[in-house]
Protein backbone atom coordinates (compact mmCIF):
# COMPACT_ATOMS: atom_id res chain seq x y z
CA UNK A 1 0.00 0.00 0.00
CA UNK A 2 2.58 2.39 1.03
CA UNK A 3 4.29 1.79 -2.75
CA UNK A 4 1.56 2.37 -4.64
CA UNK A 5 0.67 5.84 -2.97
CA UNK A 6 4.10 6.53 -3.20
CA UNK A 7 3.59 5.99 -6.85
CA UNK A 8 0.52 7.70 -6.84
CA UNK A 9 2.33 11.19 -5.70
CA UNK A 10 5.24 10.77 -8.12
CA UNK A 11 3.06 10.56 -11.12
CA UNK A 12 0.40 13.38 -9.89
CA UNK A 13 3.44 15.53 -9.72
CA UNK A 14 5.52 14.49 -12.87
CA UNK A 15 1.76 15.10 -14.55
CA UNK A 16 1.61 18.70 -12.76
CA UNK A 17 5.42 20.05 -12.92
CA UNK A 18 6.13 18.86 -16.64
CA UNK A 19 2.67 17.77 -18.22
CA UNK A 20 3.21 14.24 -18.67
CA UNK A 21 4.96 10.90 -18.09
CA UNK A 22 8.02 10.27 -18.84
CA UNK A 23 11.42 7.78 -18.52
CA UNK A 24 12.98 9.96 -15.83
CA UNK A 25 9.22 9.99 -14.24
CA UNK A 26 9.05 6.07 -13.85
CA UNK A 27 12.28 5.66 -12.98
CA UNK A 28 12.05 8.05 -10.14
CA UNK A 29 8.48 6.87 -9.24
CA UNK A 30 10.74 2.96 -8.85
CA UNK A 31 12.43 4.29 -6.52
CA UNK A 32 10.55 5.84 -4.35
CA UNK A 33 7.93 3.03 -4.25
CA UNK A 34 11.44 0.67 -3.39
CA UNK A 35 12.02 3.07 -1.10
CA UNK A 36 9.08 2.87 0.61
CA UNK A 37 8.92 -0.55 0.47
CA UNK A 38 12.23 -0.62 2.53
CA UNK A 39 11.38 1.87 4.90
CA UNK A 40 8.00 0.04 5.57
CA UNK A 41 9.62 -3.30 5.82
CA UNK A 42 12.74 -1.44 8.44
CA UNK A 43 9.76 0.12 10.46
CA UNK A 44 7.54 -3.38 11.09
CA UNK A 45 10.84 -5.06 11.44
CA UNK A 46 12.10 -2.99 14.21
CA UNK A 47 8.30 -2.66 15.87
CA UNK A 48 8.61 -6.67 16.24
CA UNK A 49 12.57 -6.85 17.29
């Protein structure tokens, strides 16, 4: 869940700041959704540690 919103924000504001979708748009909308995948993952990790 936390990816796809992540996702979500990227494109709404590759879609508002240049007008569109592009390469450099999807690459950086990977890596924040790996991103928050990792952070997620670090968070529920360290709540059950």
């Amino acid at each position: 869940a936390a990816s796809l919103l992540a996702v979500i924000a990227v494109a709404m504001l590759g879609r508002r700041q240049i007008g569109g979708h592009t390469g450099d748009v999807f690459g950086a909308a990977q890596q924040v959704a790996e991103a928050a995948v990792l952070l997620t993952l670090s968070a529920f990790l360290g709540a059950v540690a």
